[in-house]
N, C-alpha and C. Protein backbone atom coordinates (compact mmCIF):
# COMPACT_ATOMS: atom_id res chain seq x y z
N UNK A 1 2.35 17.12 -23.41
CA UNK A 1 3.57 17.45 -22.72
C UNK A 1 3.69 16.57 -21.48
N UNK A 2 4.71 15.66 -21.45
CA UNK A 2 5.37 14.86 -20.08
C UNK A 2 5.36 15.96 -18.46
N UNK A 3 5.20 15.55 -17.86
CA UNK A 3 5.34 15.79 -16.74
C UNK A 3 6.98 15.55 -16.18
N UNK A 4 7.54 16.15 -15.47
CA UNK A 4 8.93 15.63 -15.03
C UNK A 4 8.52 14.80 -13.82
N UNK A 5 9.20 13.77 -13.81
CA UNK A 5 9.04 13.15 -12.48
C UNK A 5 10.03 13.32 -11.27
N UNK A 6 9.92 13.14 -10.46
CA UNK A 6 10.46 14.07 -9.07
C UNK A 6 12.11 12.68 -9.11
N UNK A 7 13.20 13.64 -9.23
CA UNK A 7 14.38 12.98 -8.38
C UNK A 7 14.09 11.75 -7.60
N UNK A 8 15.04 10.52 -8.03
CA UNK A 8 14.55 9.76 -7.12
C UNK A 8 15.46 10.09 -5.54
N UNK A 9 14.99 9.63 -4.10
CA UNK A 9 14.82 10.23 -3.41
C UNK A 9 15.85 9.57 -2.37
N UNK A 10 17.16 9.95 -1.96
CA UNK A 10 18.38 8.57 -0.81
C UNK A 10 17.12 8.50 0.53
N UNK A 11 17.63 7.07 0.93
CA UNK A 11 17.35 6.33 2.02
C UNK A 11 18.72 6.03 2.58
N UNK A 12 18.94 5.60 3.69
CA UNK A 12 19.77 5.12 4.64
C UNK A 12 19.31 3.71 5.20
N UNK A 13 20.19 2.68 4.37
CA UNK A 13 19.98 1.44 4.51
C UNK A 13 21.67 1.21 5.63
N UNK A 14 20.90 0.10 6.59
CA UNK A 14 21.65 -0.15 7.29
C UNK A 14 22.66 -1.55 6.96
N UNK A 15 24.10 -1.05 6.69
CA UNK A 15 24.69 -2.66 6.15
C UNK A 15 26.13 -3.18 6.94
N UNK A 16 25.68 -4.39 7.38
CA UNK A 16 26.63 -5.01 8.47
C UNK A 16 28.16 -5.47 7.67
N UNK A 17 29.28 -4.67 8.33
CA UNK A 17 30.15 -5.19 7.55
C UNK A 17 30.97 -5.92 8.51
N UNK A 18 31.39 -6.88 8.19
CA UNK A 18 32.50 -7.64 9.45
C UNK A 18 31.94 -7.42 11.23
N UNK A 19 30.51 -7.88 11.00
CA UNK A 19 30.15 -7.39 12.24
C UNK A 19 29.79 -6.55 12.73
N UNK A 20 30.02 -5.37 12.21
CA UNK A 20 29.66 -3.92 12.64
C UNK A 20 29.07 -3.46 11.53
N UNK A 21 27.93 -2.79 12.47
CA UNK A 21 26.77 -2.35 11.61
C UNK A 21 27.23 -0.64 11.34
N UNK A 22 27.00 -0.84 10.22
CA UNK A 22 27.24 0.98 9.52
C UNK A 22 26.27 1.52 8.65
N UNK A 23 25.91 2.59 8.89
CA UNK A 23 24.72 3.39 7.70
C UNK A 23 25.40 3.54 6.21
N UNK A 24 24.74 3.31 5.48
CA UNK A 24 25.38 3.38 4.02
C UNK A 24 24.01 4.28 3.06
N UNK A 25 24.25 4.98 2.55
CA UNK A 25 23.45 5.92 1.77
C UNK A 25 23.09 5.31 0.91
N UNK A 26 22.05 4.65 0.27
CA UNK A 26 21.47 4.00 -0.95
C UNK A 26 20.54 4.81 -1.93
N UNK A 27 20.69 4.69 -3.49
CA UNK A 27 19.57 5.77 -3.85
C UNK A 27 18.48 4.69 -4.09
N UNK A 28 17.22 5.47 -4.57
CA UNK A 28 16.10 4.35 -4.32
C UNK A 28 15.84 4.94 -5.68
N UNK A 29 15.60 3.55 -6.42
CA UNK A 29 15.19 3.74 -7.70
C UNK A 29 14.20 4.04 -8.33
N UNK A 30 13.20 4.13 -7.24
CA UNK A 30 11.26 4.06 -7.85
C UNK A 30 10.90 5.77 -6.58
N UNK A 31 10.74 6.47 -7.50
CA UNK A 31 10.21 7.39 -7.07
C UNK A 31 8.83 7.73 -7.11
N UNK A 32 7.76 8.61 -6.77
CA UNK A 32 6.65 8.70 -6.82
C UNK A 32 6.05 9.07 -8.19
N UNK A 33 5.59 8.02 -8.30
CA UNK A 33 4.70 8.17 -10.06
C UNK A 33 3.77 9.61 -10.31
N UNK A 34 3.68 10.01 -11.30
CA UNK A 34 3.09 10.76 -11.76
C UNK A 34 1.34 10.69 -11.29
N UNK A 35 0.89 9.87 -11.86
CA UNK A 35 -0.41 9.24 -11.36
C UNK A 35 -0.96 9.23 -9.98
N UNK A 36 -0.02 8.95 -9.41
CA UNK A 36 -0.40 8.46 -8.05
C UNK A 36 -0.27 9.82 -6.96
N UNK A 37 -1.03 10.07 -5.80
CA UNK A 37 -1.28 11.11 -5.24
C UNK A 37 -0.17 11.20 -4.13
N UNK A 38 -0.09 12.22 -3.02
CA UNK A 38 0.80 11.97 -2.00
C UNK A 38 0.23 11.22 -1.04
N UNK A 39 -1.17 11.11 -1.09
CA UNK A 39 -1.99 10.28 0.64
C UNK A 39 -1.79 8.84 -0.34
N UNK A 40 -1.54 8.05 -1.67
CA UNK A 40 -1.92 7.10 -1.92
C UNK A 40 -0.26 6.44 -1.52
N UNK A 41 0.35 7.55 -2.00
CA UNK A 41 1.99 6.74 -1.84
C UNK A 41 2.36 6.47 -0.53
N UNK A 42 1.32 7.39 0.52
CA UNK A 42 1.84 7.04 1.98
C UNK A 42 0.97 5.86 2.76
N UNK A 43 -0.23 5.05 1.51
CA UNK A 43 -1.04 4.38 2.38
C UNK A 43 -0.12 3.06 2.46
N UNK A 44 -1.16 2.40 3.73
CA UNK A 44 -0.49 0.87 3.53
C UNK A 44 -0.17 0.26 2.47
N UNK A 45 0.22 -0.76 1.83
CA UNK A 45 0.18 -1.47 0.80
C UNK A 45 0.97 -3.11 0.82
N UNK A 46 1.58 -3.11 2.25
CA UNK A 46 1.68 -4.61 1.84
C UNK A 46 2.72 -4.38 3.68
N UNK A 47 3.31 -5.46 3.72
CA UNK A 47 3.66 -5.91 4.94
C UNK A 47 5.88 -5.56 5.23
N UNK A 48 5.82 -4.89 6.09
CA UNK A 48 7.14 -4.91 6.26
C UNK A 48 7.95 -6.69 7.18
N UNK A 49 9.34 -7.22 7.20
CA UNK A 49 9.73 -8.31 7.19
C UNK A 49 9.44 -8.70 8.66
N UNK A 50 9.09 -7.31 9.52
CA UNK A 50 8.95 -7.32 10.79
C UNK A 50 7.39 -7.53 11.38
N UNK A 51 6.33 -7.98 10.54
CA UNK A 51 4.95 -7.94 10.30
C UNK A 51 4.20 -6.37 10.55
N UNK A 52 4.62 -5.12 10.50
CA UNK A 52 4.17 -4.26 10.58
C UNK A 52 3.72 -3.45 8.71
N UNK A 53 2.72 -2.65 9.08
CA UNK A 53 2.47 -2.44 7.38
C UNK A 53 3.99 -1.36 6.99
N UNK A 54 3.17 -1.70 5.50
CA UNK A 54 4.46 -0.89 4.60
C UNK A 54 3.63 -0.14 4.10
N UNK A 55 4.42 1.27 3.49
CA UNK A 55 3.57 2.40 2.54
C UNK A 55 3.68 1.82 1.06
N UNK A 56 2.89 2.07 0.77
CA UNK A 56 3.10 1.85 -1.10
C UNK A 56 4.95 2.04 -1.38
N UNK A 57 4.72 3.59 -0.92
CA UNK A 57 6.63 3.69 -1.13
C UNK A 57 7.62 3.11 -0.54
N UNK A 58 7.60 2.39 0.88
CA UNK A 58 8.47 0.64 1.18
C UNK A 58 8.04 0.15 -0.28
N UNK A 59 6.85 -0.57 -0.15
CA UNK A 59 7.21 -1.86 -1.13
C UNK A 59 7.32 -1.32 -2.62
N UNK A 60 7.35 -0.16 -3.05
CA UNK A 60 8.29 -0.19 -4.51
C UNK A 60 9.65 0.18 -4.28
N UNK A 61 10.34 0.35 -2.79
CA UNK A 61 11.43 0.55 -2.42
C UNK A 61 12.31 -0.45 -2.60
N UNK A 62 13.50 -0.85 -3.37
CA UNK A 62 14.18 -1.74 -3.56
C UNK A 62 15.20 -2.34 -1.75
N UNK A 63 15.72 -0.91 -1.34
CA UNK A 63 16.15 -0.76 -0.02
C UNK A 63 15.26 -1.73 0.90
N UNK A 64 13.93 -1.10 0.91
CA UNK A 64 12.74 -2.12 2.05
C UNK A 64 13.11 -3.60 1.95
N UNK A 65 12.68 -4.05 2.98
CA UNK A 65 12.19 -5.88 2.37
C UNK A 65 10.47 -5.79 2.95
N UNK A 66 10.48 -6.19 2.14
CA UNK A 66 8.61 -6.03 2.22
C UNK A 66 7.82 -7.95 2.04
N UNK A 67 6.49 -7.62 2.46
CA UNK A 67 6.06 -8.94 2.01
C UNK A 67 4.54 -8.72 1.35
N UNK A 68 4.56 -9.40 0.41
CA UNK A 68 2.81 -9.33 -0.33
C UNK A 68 1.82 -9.33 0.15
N UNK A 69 0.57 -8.73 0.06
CA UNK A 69 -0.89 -9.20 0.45
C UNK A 69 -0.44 -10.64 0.37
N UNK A 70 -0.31 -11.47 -0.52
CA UNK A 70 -0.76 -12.71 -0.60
C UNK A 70 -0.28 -13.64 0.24
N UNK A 71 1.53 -12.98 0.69
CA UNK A 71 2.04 -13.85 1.44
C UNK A 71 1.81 -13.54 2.88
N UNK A 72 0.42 -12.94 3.50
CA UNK A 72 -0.07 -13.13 4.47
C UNK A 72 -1.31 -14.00 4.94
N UNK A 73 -1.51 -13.95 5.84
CA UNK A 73 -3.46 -15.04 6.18
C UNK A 73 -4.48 -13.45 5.95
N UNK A 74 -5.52 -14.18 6.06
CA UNK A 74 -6.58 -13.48 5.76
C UNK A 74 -7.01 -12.11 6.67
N UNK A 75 -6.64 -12.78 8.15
CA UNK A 75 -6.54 -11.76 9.16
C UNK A 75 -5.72 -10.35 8.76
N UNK A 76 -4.68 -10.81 8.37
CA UNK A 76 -3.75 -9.39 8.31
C UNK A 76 -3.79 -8.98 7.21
N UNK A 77 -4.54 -9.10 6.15
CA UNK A 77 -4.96 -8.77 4.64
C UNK A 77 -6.35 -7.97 5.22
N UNK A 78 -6.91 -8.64 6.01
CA UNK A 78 -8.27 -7.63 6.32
C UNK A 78 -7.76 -6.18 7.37
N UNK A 79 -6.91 -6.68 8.44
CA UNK A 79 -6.34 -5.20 8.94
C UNK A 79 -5.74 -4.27 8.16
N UNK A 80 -4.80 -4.66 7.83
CA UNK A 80 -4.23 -4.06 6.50
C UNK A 80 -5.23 -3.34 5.58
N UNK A 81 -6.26 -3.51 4.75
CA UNK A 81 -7.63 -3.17 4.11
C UNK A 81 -8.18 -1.77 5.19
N UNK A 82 -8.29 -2.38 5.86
CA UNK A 82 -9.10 -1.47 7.47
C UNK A 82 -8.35 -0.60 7.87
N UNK A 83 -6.88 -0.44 7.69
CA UNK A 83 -5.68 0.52 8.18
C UNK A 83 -6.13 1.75 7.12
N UNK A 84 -5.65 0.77 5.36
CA UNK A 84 -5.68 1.74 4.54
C UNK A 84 -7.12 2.79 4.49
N UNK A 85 -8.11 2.03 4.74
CA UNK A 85 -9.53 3.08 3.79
C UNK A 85 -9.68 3.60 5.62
N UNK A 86 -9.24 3.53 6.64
CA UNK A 86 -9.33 4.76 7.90
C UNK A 86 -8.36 5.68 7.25
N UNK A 87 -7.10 5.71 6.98
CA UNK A 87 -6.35 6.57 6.70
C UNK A 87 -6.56 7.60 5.37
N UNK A 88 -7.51 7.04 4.70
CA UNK A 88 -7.66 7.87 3.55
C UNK A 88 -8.94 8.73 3.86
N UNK A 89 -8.26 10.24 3.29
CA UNK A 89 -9.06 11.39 4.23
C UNK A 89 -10.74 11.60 3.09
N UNK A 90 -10.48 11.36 1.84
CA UNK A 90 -11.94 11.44 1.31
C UNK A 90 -12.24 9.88 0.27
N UNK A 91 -12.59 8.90 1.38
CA UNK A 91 -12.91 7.69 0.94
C UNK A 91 -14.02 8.19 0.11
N UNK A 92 -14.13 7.51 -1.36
CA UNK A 92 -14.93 7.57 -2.10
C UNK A 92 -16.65 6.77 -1.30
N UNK A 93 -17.78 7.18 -1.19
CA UNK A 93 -18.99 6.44 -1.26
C UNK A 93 -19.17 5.55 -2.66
N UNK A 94 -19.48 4.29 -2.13
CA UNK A 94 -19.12 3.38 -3.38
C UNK A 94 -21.02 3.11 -3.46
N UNK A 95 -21.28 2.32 -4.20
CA UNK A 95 -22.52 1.47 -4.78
C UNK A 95 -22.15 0.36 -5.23
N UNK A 96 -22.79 -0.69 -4.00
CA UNK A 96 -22.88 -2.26 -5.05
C UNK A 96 -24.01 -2.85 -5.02
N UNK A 97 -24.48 -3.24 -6.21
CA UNK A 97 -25.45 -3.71 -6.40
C UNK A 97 -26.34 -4.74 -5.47
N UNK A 98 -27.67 -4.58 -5.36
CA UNK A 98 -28.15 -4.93 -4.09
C UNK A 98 -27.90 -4.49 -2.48
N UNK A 99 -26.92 -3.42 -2.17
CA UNK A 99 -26.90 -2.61 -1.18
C UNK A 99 -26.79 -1.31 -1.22
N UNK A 100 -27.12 -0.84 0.12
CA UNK A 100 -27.46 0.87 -0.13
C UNK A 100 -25.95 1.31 -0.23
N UNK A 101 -26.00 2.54 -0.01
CA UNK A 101 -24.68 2.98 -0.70
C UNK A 101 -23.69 2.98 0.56
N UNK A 102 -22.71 2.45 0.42
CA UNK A 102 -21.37 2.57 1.65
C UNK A 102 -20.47 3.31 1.66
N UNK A 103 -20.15 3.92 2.74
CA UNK A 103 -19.52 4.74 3.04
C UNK A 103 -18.10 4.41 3.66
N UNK A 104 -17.16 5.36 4.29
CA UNK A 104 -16.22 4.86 4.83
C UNK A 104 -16.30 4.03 6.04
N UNK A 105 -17.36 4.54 6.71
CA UNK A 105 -17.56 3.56 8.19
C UNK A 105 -18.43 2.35 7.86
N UNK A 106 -18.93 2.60 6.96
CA UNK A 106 -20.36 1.25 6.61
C UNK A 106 -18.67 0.15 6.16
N UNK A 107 -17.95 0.45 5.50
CA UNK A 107 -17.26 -0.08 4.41
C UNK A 107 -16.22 -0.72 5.49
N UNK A 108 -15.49 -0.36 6.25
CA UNK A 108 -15.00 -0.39 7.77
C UNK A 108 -15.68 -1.87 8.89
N UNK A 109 -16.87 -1.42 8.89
CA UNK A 109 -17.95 -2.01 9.90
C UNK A 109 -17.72 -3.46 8.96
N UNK A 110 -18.30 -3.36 7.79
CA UNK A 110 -19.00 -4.77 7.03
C UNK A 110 -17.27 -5.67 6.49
N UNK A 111 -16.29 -5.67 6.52
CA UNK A 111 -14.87 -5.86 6.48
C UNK A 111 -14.57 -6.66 7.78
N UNK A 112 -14.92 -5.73 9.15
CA UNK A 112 -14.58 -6.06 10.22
C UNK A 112 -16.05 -7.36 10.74
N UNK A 113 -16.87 -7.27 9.99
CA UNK A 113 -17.63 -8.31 10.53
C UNK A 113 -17.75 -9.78 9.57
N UNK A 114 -17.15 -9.22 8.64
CA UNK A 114 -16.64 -10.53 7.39
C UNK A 114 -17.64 -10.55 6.61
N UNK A 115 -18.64 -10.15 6.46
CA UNK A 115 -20.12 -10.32 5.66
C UNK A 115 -19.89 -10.38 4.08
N UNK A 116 -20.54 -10.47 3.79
CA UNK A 116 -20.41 -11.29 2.18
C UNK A 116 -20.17 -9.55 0.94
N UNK A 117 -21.07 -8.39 1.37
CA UNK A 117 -20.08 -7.14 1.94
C UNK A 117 -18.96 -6.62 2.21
N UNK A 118 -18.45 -6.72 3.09
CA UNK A 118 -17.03 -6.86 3.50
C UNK A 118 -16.05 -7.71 2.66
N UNK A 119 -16.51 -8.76 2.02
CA UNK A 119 -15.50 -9.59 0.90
C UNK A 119 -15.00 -8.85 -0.02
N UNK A 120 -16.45 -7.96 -0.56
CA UNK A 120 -16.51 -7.91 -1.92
C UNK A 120 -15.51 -6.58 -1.35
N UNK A 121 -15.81 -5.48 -0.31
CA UNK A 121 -14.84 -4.38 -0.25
C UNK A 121 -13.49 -4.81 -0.16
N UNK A 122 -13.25 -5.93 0.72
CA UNK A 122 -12.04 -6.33 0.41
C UNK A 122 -11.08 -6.99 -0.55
N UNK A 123 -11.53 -7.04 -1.38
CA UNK A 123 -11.01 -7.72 -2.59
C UNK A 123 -11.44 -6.73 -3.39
N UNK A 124 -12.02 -5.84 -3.64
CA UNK A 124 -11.89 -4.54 -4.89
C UNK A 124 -10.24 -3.86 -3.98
N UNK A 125 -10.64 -3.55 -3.24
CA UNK A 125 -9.12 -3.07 -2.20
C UNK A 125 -7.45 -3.20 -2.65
N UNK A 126 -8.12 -4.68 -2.33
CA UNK A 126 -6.55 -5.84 -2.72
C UNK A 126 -6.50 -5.18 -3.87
N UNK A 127 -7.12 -5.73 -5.35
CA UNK A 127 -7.00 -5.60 -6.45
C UNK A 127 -6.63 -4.00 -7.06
N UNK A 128 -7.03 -3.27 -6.16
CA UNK A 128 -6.49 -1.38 -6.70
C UNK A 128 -5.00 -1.58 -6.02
N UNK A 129 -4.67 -2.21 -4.88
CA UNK A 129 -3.52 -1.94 -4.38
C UNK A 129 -2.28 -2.61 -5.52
N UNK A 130 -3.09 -4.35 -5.55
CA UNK A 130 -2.14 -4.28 -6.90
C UNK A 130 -2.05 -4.28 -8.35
N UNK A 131 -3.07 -3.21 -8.75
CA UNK A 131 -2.91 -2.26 -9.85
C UNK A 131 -2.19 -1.09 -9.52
N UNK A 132 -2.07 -0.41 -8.82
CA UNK A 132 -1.37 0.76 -8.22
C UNK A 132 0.15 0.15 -8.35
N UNK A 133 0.44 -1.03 -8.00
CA UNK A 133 1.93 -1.88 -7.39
C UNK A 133 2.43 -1.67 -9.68
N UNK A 134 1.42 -3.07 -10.26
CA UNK A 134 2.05 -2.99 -10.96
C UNK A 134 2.11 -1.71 -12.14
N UNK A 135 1.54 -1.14 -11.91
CA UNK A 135 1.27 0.26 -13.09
C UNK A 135 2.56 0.69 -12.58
N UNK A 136 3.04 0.68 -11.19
CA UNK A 136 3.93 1.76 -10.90
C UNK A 136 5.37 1.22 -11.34
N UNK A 137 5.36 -0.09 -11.56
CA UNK A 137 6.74 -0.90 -11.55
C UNK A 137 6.83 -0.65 -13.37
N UNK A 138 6.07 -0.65 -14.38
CA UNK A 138 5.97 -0.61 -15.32
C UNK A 138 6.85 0.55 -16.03
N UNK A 139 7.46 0.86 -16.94
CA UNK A 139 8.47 1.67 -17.18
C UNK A 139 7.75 2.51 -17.89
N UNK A 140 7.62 3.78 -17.68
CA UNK A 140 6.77 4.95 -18.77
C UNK A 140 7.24 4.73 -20.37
């Protein structure tokens, strides 16, 4: 048995007409997936046009203008990384081979000091964020 998926949800996009700026009601076409939790849809996931982060739900927002992990430098791909796994309230304890087991602050610490550690957390990261991106764009 399907699950119903939730109404998709109006935003208030702002659109300049002849100069003057007016609120215009837009519906947003990508609503929150089935799959996906409420703390995952509210984490970071990529960059708003103004360099501040976006939630997962900006960048499947057609309304947003958003920008990619990729189309940033490395710096703000690693804050970004470091925003999301502080904000998530039961970070999984991971295991990688040849180190003891990491936690949310070990995982935090070794990111922020660039260590060969810190790569590997950051790039499993990237790569769930965009599996999460494209699973969600994908049509049931």
């Amino acid at each position: 048995m399907q699950k119903a998926m939730k109404a998709p949800s109006k935003k208030k996009a702002p659109v300049t007409v002849k100069g003057r700026r007016r609120v215009k009601t837009v519906e947003v076409i990508m609503s929150k997936p089935d799959f996906l939790s409420d703390e995952q849809w509210t984490l970071p996931a990529g960059f708003k046009s103004d360099g501040s982060f976006a939630t997962l739900e900006e960048v499947l927002t057609p309304v947003v203008s958003t920008q990619s992990l990729s189309s940033r430098n490395a710096r703000s791909r690693r804050e970004l990384i470091i925003e999301r796994i502080k904000r998530q309230k039961d970070y999984p304890t991971l295991s990688y081979l040849g180190f003891d087991d990491v936690d949310k602050q070990t995982a935090i610490s070794e990111i922020e000091k660039e260590s060969p550690l810190g790569r590997v957390i950051e790039e499993n990261e990237q790569n769930a964020i965009q599996y999460i991106i494209s699973k969600a764009k994908r049509k049931p």
